[in-house]
C-alpha atoms as a PDB file:
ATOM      1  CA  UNK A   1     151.728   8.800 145.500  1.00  0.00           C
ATOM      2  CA  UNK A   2     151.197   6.060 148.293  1.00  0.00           C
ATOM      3  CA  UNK A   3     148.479   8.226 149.964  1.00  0.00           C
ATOM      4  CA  UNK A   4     145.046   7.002 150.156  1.00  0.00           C
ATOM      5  CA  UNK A   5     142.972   7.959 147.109  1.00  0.00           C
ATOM      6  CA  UNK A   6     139.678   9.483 147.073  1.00  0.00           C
ATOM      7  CA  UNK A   7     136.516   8.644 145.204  1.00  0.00           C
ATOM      8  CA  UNK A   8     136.668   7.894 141.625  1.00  0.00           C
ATOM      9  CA  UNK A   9     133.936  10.120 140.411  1.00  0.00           C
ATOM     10  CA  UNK A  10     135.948  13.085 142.808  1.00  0.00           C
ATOM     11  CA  UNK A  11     139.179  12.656 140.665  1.00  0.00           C
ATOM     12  CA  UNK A  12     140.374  15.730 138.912  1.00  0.00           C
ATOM     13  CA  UNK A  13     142.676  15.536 136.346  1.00  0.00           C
ATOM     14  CA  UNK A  14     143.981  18.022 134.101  1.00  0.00           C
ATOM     15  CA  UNK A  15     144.212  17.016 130.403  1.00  0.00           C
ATOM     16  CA  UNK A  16     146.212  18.192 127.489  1.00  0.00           C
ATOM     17  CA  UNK A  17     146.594  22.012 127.365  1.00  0.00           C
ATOM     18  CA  UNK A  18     142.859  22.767 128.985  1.00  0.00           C
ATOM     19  CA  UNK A  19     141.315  20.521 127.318  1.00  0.00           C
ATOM     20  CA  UNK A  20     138.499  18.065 129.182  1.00  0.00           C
ATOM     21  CA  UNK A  21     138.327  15.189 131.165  1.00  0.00           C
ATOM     22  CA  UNK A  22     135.697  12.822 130.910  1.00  0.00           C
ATOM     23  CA  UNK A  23     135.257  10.105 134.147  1.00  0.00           C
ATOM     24  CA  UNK A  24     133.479   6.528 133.579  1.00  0.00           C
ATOM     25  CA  UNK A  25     132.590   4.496 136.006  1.00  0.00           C
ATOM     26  CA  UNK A  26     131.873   1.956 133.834  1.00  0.00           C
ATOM     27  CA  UNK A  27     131.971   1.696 129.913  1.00  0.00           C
ATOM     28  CA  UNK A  28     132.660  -1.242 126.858  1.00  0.00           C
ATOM     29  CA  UNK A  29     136.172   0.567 126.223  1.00  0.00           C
ATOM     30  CA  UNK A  30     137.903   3.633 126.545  1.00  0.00           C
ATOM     31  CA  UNK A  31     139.472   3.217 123.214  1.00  0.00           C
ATOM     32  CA  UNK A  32     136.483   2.663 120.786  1.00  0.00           C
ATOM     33  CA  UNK A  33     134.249   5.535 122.772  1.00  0.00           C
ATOM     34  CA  UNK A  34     137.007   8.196 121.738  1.00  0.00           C
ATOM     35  CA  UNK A  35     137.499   6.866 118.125  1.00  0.00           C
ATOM     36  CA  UNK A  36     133.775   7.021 117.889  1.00  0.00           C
ATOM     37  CA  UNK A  37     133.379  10.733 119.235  1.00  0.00           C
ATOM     38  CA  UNK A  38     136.764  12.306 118.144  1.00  0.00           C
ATOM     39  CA  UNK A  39     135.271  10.971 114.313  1.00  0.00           C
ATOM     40  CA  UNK A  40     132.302  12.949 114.686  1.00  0.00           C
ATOM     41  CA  UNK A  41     134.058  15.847 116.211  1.00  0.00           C
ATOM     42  CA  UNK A  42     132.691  15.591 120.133  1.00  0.00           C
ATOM     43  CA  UNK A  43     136.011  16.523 121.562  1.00  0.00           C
ATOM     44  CA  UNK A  44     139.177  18.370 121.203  1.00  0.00           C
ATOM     45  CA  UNK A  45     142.788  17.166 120.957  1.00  0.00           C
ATOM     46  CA  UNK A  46     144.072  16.603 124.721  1.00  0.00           C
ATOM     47  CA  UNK A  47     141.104  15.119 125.400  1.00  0.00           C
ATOM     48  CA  UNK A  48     141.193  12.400 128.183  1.00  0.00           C
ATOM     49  CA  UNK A  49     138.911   9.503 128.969  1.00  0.00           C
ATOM     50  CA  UNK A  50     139.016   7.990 132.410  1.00  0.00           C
ATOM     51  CA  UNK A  51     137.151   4.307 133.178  1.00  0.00           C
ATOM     52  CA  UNK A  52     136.838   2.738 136.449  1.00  0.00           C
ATOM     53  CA  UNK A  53     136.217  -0.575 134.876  1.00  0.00           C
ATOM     54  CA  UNK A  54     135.801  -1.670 130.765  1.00  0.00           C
ATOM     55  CA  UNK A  55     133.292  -4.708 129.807  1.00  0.00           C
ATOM     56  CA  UNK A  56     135.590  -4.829 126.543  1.00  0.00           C
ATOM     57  CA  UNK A  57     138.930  -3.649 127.181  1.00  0.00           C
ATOM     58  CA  UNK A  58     141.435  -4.765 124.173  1.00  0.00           C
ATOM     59  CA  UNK A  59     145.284  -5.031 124.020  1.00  0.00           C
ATOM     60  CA  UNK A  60     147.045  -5.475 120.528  1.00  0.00           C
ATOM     61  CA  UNK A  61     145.539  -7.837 118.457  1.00  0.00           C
ATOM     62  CA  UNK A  62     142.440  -7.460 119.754  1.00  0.00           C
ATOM     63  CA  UNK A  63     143.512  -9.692 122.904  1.00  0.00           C
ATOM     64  CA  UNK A  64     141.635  -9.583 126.289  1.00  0.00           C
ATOM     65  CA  UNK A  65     143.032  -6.614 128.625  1.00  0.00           C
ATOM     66  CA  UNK A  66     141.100  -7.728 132.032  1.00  0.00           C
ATOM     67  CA  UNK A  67     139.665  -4.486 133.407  1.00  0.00           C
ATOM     68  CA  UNK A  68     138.299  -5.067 137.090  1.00  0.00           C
ATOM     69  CA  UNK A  69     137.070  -1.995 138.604  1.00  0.00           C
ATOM     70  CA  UNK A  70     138.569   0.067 141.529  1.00  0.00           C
ATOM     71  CA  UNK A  71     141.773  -1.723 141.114  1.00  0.00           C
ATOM     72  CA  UNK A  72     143.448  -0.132 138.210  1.00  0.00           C
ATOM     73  CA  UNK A  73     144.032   2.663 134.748  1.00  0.00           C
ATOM     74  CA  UNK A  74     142.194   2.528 132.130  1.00  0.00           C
ATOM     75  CA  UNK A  75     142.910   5.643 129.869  1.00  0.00           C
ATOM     76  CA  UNK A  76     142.778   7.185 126.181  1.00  0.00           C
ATOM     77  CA  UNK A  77     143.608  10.786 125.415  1.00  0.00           C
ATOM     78  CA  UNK A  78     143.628  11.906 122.092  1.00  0.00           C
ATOM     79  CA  UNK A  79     147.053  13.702 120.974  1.00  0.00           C
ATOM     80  CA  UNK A  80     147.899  16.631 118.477  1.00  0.00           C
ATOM     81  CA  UNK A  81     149.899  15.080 115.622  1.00  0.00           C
ATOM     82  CA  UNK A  82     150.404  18.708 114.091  1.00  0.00           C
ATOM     83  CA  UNK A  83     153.699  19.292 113.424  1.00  0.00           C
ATOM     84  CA  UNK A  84     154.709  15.758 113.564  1.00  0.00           C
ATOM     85  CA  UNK A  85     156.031  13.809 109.810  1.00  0.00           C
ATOM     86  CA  UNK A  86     153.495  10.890 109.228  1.00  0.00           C
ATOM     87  CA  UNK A  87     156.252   8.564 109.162  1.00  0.00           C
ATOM     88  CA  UNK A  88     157.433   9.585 112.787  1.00  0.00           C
ATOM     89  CA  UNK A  89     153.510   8.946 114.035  1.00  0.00           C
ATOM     90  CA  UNK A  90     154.649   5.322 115.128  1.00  0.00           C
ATOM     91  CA  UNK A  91     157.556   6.575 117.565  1.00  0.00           C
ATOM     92  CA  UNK A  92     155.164   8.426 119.893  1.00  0.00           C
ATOM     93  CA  UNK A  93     154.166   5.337 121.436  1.00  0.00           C
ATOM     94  CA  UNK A  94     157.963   4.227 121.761  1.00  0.00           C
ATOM     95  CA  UNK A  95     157.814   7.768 123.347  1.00  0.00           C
ATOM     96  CA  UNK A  96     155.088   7.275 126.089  1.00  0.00           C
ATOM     97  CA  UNK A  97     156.006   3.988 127.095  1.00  0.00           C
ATOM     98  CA  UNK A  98     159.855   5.432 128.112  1.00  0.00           C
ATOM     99  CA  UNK A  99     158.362   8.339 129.523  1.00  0.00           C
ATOM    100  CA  UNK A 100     156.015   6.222 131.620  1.00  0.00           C
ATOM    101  CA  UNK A 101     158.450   4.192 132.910  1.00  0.00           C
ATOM    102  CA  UNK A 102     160.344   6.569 134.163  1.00  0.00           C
ATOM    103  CA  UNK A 103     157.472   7.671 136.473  1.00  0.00           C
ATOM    104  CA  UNK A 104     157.178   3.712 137.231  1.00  0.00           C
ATOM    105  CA  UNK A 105     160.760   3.781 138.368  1.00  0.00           C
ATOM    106  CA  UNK A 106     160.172   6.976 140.713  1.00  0.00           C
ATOM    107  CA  UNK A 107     157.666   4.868 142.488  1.00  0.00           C
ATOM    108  CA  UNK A 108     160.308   2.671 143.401  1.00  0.00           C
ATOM    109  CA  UNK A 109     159.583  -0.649 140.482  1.00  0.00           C
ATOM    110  CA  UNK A 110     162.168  -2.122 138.994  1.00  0.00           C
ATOM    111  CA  UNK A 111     160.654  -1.854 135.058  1.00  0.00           C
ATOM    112  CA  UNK A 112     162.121  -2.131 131.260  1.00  0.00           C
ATOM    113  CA  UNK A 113     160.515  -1.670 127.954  1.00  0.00           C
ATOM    114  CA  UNK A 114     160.103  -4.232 125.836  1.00  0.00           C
ATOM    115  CA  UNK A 115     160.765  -2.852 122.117  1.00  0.00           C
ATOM    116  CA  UNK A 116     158.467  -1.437 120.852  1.00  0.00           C
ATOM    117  CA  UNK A 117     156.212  -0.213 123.800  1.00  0.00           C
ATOM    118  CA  UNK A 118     155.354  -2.933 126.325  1.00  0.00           C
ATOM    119  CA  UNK A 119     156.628  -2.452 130.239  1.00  0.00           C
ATOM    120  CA  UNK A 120     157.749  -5.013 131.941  1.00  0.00           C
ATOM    121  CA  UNK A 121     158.921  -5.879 135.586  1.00  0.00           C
ATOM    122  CA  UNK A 122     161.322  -9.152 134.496  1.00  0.00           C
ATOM    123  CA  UNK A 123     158.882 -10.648 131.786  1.00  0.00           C
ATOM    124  CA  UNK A 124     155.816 -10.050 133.089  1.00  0.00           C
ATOM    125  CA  UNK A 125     153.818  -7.271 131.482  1.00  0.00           C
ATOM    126  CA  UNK A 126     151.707  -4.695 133.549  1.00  0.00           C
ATOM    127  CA  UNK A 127     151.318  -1.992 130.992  1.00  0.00           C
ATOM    128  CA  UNK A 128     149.964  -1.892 127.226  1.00  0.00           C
ATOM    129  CA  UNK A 129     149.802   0.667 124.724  1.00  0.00           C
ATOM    130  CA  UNK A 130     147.200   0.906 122.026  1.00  0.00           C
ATOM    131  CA  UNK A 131     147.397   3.287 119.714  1.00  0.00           C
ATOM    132  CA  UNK A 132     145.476   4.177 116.308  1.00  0.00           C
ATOM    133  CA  UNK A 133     145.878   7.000 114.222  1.00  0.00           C
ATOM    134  CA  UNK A 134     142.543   8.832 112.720  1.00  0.00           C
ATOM    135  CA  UNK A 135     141.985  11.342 110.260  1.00  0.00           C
ATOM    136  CA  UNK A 136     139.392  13.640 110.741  1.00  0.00           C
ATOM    137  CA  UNK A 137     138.446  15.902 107.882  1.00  0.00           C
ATOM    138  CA  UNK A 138     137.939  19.530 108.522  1.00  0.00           C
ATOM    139  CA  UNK A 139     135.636  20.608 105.917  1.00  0.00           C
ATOM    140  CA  UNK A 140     138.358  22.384 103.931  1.00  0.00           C
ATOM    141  CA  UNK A 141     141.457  21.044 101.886  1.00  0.00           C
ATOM    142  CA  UNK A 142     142.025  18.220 103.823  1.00  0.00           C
ATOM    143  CA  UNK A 143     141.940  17.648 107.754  1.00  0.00           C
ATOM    144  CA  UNK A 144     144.236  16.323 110.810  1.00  0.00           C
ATOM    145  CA  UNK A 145     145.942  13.869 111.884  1.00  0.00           C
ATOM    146  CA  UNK A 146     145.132  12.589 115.650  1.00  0.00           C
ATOM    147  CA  UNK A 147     146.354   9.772 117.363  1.00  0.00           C
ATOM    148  CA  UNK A 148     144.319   8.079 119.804  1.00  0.00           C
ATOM    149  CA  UNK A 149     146.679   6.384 122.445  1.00  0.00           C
ATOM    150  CA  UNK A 150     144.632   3.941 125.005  1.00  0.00           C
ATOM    151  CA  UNK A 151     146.636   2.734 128.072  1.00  0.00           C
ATOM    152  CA  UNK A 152     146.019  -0.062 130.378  1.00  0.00           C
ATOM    153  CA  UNK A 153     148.032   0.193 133.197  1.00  0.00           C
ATOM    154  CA  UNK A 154     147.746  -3.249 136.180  1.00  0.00           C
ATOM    155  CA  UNK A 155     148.239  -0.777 139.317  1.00  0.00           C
ATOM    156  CA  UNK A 156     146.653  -2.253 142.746  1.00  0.00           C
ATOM    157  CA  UNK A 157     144.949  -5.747 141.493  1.00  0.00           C
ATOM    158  CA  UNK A 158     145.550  -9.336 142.678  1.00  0.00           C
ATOM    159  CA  UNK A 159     146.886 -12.116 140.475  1.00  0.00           C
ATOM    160  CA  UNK A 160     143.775 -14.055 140.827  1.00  0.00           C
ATOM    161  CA  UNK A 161     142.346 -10.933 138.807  1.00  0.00           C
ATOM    162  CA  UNK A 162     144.071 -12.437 135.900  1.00  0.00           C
ATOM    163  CA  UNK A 163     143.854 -16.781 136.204  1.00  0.00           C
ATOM    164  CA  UNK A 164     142.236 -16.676 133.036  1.00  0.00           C
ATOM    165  CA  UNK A 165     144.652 -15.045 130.751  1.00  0.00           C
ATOM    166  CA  UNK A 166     147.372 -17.392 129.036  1.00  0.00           C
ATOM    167  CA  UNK A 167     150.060 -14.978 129.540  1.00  0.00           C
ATOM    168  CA  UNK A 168     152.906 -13.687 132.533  1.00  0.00           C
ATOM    169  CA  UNK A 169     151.200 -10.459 133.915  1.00  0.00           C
ATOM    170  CA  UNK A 170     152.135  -8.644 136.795  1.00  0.00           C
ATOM    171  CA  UNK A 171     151.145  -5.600 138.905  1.00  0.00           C
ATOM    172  CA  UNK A 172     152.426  -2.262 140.332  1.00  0.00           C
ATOM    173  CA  UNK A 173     151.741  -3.218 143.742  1.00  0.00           C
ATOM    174  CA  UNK A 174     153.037  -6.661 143.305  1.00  0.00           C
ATOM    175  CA  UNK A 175     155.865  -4.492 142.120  1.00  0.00           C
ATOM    176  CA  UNK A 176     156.780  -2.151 144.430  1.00  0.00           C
ATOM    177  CA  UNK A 177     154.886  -3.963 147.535  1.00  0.00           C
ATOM    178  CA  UNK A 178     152.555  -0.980 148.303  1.00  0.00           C
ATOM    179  CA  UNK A 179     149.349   0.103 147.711  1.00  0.00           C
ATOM    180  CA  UNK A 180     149.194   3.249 144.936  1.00  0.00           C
ATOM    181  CA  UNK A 181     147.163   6.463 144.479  1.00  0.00           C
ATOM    182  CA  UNK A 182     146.060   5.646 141.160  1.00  0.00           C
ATOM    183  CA  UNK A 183     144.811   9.923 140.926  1.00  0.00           C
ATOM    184  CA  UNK A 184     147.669  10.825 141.652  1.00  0.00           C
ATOM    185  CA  UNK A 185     149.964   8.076 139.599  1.00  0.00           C
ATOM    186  CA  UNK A 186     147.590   9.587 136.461  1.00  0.00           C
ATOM    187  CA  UNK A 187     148.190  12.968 136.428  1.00  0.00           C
ATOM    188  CA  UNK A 188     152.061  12.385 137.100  1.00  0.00           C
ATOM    189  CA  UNK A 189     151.852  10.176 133.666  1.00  0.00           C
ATOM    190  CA  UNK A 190     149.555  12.544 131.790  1.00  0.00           C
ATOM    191  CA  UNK A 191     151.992  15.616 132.826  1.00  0.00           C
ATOM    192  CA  UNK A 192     155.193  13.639 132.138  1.00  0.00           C
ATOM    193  CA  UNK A 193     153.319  12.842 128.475  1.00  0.00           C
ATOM    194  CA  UNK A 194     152.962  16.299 128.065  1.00  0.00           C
ATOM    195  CA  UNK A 195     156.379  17.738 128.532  1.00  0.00           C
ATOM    196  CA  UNK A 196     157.879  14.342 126.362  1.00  0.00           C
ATOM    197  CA  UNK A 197     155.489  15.625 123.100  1.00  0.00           C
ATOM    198  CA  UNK A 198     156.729  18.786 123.281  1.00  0.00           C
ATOM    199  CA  UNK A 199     160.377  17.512 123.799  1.00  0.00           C
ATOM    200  CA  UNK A 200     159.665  15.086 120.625  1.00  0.00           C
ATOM    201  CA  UNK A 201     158.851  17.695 118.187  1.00  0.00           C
ATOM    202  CA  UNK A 202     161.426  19.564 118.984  1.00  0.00           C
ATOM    203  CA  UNK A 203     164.236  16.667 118.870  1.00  0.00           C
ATOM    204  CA  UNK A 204     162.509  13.701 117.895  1.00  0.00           C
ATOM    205  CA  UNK A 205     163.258  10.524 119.064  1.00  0.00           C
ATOM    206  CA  UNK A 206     166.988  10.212 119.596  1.00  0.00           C
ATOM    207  CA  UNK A 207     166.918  11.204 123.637  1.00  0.00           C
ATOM    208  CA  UNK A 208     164.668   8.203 124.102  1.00  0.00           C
ATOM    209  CA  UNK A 209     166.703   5.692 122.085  1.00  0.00           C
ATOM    210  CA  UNK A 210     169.684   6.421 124.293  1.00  0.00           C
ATOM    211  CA  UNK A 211     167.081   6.111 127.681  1.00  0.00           C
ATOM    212  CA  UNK A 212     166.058   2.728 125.971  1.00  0.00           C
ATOM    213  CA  UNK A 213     169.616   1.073 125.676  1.00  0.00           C
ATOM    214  CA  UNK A 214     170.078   2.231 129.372  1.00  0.00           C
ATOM    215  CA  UNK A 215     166.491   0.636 130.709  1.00  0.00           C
ATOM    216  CA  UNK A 216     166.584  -2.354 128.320  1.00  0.00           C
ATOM    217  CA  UNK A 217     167.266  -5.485 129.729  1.00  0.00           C
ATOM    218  CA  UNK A 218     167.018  -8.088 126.169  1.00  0.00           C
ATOM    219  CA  UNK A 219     170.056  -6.293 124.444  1.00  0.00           C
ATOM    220  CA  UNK A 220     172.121  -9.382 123.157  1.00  0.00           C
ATOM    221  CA  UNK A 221     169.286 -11.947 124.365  1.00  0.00           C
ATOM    222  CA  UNK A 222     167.524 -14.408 122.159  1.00  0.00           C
ATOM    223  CA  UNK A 223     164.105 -13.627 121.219  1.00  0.00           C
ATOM    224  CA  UNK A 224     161.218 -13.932 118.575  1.00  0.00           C
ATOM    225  CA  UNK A 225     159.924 -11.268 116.164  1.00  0.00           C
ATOM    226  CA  UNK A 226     156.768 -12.040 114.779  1.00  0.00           C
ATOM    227  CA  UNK A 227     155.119  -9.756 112.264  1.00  0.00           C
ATOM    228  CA  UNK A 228     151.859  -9.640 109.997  1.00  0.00           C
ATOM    229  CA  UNK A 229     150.629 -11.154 113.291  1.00  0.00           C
ATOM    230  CA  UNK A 230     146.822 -11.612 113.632  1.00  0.00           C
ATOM    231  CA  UNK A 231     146.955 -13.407 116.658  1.00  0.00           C
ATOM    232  CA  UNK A 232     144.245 -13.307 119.658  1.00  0.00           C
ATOM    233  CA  UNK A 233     143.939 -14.853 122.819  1.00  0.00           C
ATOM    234  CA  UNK A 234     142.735 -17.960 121.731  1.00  0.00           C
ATOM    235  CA  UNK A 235     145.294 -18.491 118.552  1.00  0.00           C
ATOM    236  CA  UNK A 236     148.005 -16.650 119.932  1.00  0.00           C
ATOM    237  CA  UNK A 237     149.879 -20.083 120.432  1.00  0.00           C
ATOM    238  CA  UNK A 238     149.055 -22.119 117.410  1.00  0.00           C
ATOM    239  CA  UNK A 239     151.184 -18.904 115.019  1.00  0.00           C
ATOM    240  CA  UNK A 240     147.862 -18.492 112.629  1.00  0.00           C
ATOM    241  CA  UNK A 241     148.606 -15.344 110.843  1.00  0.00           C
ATOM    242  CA  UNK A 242     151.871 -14.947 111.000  1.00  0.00           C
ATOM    243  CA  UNK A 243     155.701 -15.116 110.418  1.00  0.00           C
ATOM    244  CA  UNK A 244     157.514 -16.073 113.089  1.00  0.00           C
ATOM    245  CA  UNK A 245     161.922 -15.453 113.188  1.00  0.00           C
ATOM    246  CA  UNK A 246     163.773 -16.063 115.961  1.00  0.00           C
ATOM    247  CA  UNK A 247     167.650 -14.652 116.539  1.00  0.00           C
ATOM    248  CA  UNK A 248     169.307 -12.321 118.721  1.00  0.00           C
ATOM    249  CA  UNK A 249     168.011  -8.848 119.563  1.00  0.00           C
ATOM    250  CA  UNK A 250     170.484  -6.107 118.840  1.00  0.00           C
ATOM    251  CA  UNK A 251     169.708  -2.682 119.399  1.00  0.00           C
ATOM    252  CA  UNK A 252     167.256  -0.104 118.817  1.00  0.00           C
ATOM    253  CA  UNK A 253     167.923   2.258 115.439  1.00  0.00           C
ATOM    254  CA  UNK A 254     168.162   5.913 115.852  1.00  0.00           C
ATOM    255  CA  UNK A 255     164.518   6.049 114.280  1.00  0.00           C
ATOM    256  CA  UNK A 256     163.000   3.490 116.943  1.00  0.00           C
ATOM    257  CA  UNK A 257     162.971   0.609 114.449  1.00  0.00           C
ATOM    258  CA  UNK A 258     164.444  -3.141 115.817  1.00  0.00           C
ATOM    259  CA  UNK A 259     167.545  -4.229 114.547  1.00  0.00           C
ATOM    260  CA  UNK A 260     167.556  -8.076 115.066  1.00  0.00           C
ATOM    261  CA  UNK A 261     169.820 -11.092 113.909  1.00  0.00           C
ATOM    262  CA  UNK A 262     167.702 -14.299 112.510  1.00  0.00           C
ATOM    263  CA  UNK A 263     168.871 -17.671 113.247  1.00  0.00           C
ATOM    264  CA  UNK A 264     169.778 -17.938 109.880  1.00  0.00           C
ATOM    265  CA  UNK A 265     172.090 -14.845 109.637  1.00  0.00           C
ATOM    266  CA  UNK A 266     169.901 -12.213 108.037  1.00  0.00           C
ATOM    267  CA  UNK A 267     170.046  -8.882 110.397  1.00  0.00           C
ATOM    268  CA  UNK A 268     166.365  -7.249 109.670  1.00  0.00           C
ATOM    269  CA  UNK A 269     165.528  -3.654 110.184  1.00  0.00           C
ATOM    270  CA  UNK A 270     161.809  -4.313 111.762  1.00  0.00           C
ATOM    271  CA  UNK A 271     159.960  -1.035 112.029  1.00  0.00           C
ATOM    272  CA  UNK A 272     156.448  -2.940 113.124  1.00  0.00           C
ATOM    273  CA  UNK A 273     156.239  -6.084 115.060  1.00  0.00           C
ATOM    274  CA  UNK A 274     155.480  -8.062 118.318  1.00  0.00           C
ATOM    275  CA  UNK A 275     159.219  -9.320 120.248  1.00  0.00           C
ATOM    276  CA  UNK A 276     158.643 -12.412 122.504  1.00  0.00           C
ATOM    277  CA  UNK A 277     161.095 -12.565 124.828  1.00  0.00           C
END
């Protein structure tokens, strides 16, 4: 994992179940390029979309994710949903983000995830999940469910990479004080993925809540649950769009939803928010 890596447009990396790989050296985003093609059925489910470098890489919220090239992951595959209860979709990101930070963890970094899918070393985040889920009819009855899961992942770049973001970010090699094989540390999370899907279907999400209350680090700490939240970059701060409670973060439900305490006494059951910490 630590060895030197090779060329980017030399990387091989096996997708979903056979399905194809597609390297960019450069492109707008990952995210909206699959959308786009899986709509007009281009590619299969498994597919997986590689960039060196994004022009207009996007977090949640449509906020900046800085993409310098060379330095970094920059990923979407597009996953099977078949078999999977629509109102379960949401808990596959909860999924990848404890299955990825268990590979983190083997690499030696000292990581927790942030409820719902954000990894963190102490508060500063070096890995984001997007995810969106798209329907793409298949000229019969109806048609299939996909979800399109784009990951930004801070693996070998420098702090002054990010200066102009108004947010704690950190990296893997900041992390773990060593240089990483970025091939190598994406097919480990891609395979890992894999295996956790299959494990999900068959026993949904209860091994991962458990996994959670062992990694998590905020049980019992104060924090902030904003929802509705249309927040970017530049309004992030000011709380435009959206409702803001603070209290005390309890634990994780056995369905991946947040139970959390307000300051005022009311315990919420929050199935879809951002937690500031």
């Amino acid at each position: 994992m630590f060895s030197p890596e090779r060329e980017f447009r030399n990387w091989k990396i096996s997708a979903f179940a056979g399905a194809q790989t597609f390297l960019f050296e450069t492109i707008d985003s990952t995210h909206s390029k699959m959308k786009q093609q899986a709509i007009a059925g281009e590619i299969s489910a498994g597919t997986l979309f590689v960039a060196d470098s994004q022009d207009a890489g996007r977090g949640r919220h449509d906020r900046t994710w800085a993409s310098p090239a060379g330095k970094n992951l920059y990923f979407n595959i597009l996953l099977p949903l078949e078999g999977i209860p629509q109102n379960r979709f949401a808990q596959i990101t909860q999924i990848a983000a404890l299955t990825f930070a268990e590979v983190f963890k083997n690499l030696g970094a000292d990581v927790t995830v942030k409820w719902p899918n954000d990894i963190l070393a102490g508060k500063s985040k070096f890995c984001g999940i997007l995810s969106e889920i798209i329907f793409i009819p298949n000229g019969c009855e109806a048609g299939e469910f996909f979800l399109n899961m784009g990951v930004g992942i801070n693996v070998n770049s420098e702090p002054e990479d990010y200066k102009n973001l108004n947010r704690d970010v950190t990296t893997l090699k900041a992390i773990t004080n060593k240089v990483i094989n970025r091939e190598k540390l994406l097919q480990a999370l891609i395979s890992s993925l894999e295996r956790a899907l299959g494990q999900f279907k068959a026993f949904g999400i209860s091994p991962w809540v458990n996994a959670w209350r062992q990694m998590d680090k905020f049980l019992g700490s104060r924090g902030t649950v904003i929802v509705n939240n249309h927040c970017t970059d530049e309004n992030r701060n000011s709380g435009e769009g959206s409702i803001k409670k603070s209290g005390q973060i309890l634990d994780m439900n056995p369905d991946g939803s947040l139970l959390f305490k307000t300051d005022d006494g009311e315990t919420l059951t929050v199935y879809s928010a951002d937690l500031e910490i």
